[in-house]
Protein backbone atom coordinates (compact mmCIF):
# COMPACT_ATOMS: atom_id res chain seq x y z
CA UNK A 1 -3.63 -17.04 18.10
CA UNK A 2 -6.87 -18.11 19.69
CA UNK A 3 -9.52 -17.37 16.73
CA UNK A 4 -8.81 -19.10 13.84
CA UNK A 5 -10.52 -19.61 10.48
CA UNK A 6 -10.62 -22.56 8.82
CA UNK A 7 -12.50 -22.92 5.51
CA UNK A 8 -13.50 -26.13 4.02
CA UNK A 9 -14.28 -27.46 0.84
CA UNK A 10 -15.03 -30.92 2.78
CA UNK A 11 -11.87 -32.25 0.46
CA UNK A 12 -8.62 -34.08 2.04
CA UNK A 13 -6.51 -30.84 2.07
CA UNK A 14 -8.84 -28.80 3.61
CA UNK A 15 -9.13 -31.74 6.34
CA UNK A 16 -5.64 -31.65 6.57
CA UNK A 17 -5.38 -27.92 7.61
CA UNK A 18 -8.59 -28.42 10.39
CA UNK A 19 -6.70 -30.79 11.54
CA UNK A 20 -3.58 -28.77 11.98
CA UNK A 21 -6.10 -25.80 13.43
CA UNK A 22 -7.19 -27.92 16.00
CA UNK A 23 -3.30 -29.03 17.21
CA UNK A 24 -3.19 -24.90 17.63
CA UNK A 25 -6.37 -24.43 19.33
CA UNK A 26 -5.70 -27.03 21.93
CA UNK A 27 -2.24 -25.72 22.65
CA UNK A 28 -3.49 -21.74 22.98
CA UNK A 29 -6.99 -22.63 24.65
CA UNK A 30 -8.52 -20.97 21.64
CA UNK A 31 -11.62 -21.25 19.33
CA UNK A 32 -12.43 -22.79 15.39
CA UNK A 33 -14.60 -20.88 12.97
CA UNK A 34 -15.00 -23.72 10.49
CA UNK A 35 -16.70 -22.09 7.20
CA UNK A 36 -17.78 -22.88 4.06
CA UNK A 37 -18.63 -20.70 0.90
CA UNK A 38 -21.69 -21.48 -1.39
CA UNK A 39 -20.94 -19.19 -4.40
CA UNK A 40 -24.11 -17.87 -5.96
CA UNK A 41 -24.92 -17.56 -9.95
CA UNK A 42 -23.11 -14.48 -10.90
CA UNK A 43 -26.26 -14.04 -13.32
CA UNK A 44 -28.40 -11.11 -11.75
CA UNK A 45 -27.64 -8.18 -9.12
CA UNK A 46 -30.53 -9.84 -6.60
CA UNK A 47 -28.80 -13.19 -6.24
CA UNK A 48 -28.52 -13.09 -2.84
CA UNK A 49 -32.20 -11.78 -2.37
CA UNK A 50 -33.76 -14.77 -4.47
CA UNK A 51 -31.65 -17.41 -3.25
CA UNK A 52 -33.96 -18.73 -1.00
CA UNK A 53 -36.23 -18.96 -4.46
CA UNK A 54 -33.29 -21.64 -5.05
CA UNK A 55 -33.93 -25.06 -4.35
CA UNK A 56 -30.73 -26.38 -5.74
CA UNK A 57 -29.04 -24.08 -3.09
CA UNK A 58 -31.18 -24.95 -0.42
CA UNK A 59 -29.76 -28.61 -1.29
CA UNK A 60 -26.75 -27.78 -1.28
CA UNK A 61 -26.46 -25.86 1.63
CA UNK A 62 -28.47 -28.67 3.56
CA UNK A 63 -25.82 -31.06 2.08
CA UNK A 64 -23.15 -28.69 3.51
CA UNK A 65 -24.78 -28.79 7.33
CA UNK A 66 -24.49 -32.19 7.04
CA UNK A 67 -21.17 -32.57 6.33
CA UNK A 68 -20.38 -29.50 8.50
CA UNK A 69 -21.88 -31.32 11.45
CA UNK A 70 -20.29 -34.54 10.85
CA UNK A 71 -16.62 -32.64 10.79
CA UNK A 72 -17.75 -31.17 13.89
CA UNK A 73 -17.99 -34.76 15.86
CA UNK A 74 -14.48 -35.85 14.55
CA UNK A 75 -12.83 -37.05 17.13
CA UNK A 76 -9.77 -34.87 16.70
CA UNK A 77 -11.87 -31.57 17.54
CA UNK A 78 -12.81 -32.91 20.83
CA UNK A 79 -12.78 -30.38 23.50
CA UNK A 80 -12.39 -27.68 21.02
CA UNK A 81 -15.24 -25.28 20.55
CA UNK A 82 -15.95 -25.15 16.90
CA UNK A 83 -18.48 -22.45 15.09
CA UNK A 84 -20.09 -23.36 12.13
CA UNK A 85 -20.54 -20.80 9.29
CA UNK A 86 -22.05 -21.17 5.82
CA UNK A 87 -22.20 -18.08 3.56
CA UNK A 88 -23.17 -17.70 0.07
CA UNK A 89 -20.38 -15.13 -1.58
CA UNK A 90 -17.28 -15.88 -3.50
CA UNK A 91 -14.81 -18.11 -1.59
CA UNK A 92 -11.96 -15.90 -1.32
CA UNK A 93 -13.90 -12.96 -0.75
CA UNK A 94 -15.98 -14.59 1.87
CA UNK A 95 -13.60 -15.93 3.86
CA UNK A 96 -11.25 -12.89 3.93
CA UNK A 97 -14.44 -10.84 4.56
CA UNK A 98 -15.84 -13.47 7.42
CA UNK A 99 -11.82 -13.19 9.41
CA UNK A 100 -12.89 -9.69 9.41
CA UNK A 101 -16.73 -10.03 11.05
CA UNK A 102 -15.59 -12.73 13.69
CA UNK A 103 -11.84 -11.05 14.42
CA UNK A 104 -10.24 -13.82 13.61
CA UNK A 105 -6.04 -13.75 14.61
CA UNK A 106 -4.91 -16.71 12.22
CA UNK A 107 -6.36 -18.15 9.02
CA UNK A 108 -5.63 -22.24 8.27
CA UNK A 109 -5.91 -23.37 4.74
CA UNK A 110 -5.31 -26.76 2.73
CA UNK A 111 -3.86 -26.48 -0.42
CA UNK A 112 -2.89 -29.02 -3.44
CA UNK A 113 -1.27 -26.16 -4.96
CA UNK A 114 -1.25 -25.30 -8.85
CA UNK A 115 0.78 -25.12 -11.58
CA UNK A 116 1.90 -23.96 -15.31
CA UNK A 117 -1.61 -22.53 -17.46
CA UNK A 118 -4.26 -23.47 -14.20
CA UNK A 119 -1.32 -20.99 -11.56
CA UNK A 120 -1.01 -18.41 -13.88
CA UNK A 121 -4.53 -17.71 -15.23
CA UNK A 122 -6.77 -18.91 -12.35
CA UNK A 123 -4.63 -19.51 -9.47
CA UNK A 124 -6.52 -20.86 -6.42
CA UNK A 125 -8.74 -19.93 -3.48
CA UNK A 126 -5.77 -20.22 -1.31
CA UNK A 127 -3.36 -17.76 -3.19
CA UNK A 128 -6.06 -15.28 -3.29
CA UNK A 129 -6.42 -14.88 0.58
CA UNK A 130 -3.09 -15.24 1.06
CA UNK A 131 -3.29 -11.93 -1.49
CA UNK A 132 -5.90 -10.20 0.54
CA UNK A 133 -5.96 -11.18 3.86
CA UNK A 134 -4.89 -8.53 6.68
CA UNK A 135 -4.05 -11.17 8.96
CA UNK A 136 -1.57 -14.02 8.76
CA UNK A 137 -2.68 -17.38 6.78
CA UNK A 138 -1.06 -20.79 7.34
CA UNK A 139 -0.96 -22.64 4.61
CA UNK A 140 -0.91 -26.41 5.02
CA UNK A 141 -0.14 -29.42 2.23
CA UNK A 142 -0.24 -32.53 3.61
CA UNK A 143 -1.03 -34.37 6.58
CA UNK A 144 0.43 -32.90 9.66
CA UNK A 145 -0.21 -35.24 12.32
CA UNK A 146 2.09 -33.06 14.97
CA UNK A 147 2.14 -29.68 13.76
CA UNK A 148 5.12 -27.80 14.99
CA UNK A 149 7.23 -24.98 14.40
CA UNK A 150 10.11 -25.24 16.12
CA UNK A 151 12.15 -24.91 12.94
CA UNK A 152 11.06 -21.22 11.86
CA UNK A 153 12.53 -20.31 8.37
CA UNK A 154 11.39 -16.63 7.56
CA UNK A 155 13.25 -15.32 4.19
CA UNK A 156 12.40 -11.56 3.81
CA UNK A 157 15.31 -8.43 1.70
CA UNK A 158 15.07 -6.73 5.17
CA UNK A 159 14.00 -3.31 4.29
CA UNK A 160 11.88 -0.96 5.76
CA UNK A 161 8.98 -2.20 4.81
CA UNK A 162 9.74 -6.00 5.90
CA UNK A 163 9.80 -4.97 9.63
CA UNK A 164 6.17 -4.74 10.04
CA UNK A 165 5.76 -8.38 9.06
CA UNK A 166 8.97 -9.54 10.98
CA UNK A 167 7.16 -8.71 14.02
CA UNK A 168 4.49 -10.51 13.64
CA UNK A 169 6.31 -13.48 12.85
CA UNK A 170 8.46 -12.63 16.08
CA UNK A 171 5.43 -12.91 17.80
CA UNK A 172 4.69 -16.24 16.13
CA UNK A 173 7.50 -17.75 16.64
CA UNK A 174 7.26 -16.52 20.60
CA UNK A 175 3.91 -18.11 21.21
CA UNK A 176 5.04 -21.24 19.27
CA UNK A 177 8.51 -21.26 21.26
CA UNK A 178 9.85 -21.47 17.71
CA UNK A 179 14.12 -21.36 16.80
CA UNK A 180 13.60 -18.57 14.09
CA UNK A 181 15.88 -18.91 11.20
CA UNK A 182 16.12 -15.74 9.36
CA UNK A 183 17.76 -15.72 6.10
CA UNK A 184 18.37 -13.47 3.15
CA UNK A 185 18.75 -15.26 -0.52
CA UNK A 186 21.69 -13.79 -2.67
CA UNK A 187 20.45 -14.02 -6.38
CA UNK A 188 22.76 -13.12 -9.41
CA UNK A 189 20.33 -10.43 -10.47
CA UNK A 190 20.26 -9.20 -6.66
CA UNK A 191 24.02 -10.20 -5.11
CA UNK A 192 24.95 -8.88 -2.01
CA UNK A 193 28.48 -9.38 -0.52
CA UNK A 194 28.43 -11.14 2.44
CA UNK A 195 29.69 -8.40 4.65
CA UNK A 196 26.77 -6.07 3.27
CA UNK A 197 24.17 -8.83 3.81
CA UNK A 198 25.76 -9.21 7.44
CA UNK A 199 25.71 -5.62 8.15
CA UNK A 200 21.90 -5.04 6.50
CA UNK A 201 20.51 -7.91 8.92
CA UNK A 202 22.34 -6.93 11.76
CA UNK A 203 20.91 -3.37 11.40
CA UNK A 204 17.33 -5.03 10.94
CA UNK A 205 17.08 -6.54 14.14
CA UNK A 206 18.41 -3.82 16.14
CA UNK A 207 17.04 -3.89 19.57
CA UNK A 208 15.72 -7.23 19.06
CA UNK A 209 15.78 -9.96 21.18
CA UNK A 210 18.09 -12.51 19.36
CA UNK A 211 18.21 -15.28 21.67
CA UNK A 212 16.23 -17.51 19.59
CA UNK A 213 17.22 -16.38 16.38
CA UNK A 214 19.88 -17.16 13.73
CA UNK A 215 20.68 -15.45 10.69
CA UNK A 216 21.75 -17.14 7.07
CA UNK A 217 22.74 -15.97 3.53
CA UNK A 218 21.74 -18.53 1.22
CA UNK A 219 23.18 -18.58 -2.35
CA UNK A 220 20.90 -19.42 -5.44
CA UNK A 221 19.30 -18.64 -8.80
CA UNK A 222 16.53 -17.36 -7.73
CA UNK A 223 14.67 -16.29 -4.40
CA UNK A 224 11.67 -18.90 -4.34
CA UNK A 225 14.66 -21.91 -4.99
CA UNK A 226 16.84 -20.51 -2.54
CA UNK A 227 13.97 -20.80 0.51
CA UNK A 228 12.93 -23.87 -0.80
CA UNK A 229 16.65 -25.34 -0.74
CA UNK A 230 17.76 -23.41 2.35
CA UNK A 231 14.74 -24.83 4.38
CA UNK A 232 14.96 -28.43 3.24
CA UNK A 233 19.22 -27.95 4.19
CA UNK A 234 17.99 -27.55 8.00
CA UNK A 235 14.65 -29.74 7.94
CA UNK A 236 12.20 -26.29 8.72
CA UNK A 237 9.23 -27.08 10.44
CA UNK A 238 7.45 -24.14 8.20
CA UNK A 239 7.93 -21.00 6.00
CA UNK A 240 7.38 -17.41 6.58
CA UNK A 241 6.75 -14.76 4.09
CA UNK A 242 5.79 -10.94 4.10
CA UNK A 243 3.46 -10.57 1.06
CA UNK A 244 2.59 -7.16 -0.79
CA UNK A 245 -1.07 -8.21 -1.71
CA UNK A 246 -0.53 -6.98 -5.08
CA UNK A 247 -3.67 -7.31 -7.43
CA UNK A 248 -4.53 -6.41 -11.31
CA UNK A 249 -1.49 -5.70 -13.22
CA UNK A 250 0.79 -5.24 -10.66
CA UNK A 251 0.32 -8.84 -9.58
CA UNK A 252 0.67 -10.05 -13.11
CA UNK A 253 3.66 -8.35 -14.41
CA UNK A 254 5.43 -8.92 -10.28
CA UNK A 255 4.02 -12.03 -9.07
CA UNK A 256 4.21 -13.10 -5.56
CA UNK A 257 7.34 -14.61 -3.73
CA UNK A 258 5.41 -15.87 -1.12
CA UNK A 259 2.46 -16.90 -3.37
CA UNK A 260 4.68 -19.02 -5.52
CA UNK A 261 6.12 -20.80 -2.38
CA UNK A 262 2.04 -21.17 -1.29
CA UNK A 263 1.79 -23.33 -4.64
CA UNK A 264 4.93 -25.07 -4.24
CA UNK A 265 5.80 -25.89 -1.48
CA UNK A 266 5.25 -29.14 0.42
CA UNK A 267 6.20 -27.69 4.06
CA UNK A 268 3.72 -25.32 5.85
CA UNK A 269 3.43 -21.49 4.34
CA UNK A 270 2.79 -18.79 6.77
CA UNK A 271 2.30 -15.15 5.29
CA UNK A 272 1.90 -12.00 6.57
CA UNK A 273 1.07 -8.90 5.33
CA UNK A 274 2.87 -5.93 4.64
């Protein structure tokens, strides 16, 4: 993962996930993106067109290559070559958009999470690119002053359709020289008896190389709990998810596994997408 994406809001959390970005860049030789959004009035189709009509934008986006180039000379990004981007567009949509336009491999967010009325009717930034992004998104919550994933938790039902993101977490966890711990939470409204959940995982990773991986069946009331227990019961270093990207109703009436565990969780989040 040598491209990666960071997008800033210039708050502690976001700091907190460049910080993280630039552990991975130093360790794979790779390259920062650092970006932030200016969203424009939503008043009037020619927003874009007239915004240099704007002076409070041009303020604000003067204000933002200022800060910008001050994150640039922290000391932590030293030897790291770091690309400056400011659009004006929607933050979620710009950023999953701008992965796209500079091929980035890895998106690295901060996140305070949300919760109750704020999670449920306006979510965040985060959750929303976790939602649409094509390519995987680290989520980070706190200071991580030696990022590491050598504890790999990845929870997934392991169907079919949970393959495609397996592998690219067995790719992660290859170029982080990560112990992957692959588990499957037993729910009440979902229970599987242990020699079918044995039997489903061992069919799952046929053909895989299993040196470096372990699989778990984790009792509890419901599938978010039961990663969040399971991973705190061995220490993980981080999460992984597979998530559907569902949006409108879908998304409403189903929620998100993995974008509950973005919100709530204090270890890292990574996602992928199925």
């Amino acid at each position: 993962m040598k491209r990666i994406l960071v997008p800033t809001d210039f708050s502690n959390h976001a700091e907190y996930a460049l910080k993280v970005a630039a552990q991975i860049a130093k360790k794979n030789d790779g390259e920062i993106f650092l970006i932030h959004m200016l969203e424009l009035p939503t008043t009037g189709a020619d927003a874009l067109s007239r915004s240099h009509e704007m002076p409070e934008l041009m303020l604000f986006k003067n204000i933002a290559v200022n800060k910008l180039d001050e994150l640039m000379h922290s000391d932590y990004l030293a030897e790291v070559q770091v690309t400056k981007i400011i659009q004006f567009e929607l933050a979620f949509d710009g950023i999953v958009k701008s992965a796209e336009t500079h091929n980035a491999d890895l998106i690295v967010m901060g996140s305070h999470g949300a919760n109750g009325f704020q999670e449920m009717f306006i979510g965040s930034n985060t959750e929303k690119v976790v939602r649409n992004a094509d390519i995987p998104v680290l989520v980070i919550k706190r200071e991580e002053p030696n990022f590491n994933a050598d504890k790999f938790v990845f929870a997934s039902d392991f169907s079919d359709e949970a393959k495609k993101p397996f592998e690219k977490a067995f790719s992660f966890a290859k170029e982080f020289g990560s112990k992957l711990h692959l588990v499957n939470i037993n729910t009440p409204n979902n229970f599987k008896s242990t020699i079918v959940a044995e039997e489903t995982m061992e069919q799952f990773l046929e053909g895989v190389d299993t040196t470096d991986i372990t699989t778990h069946i984790y009792n509890d009331v419901n599938v978010e709990k039961g990663i969040l227990h399971f991973s705190k019961s061995i220490d993980a270093d981080i999460i992984g998810m597979s998530t559907h990207g569902r949006k409108g109703l879908a998304h409403f009436f189903n929620g998100s596994i993995s974008e509950d565990l973005v919100n709530h969780a204090k270890r890292p989040v990574i996602t992928f997408k199925i």
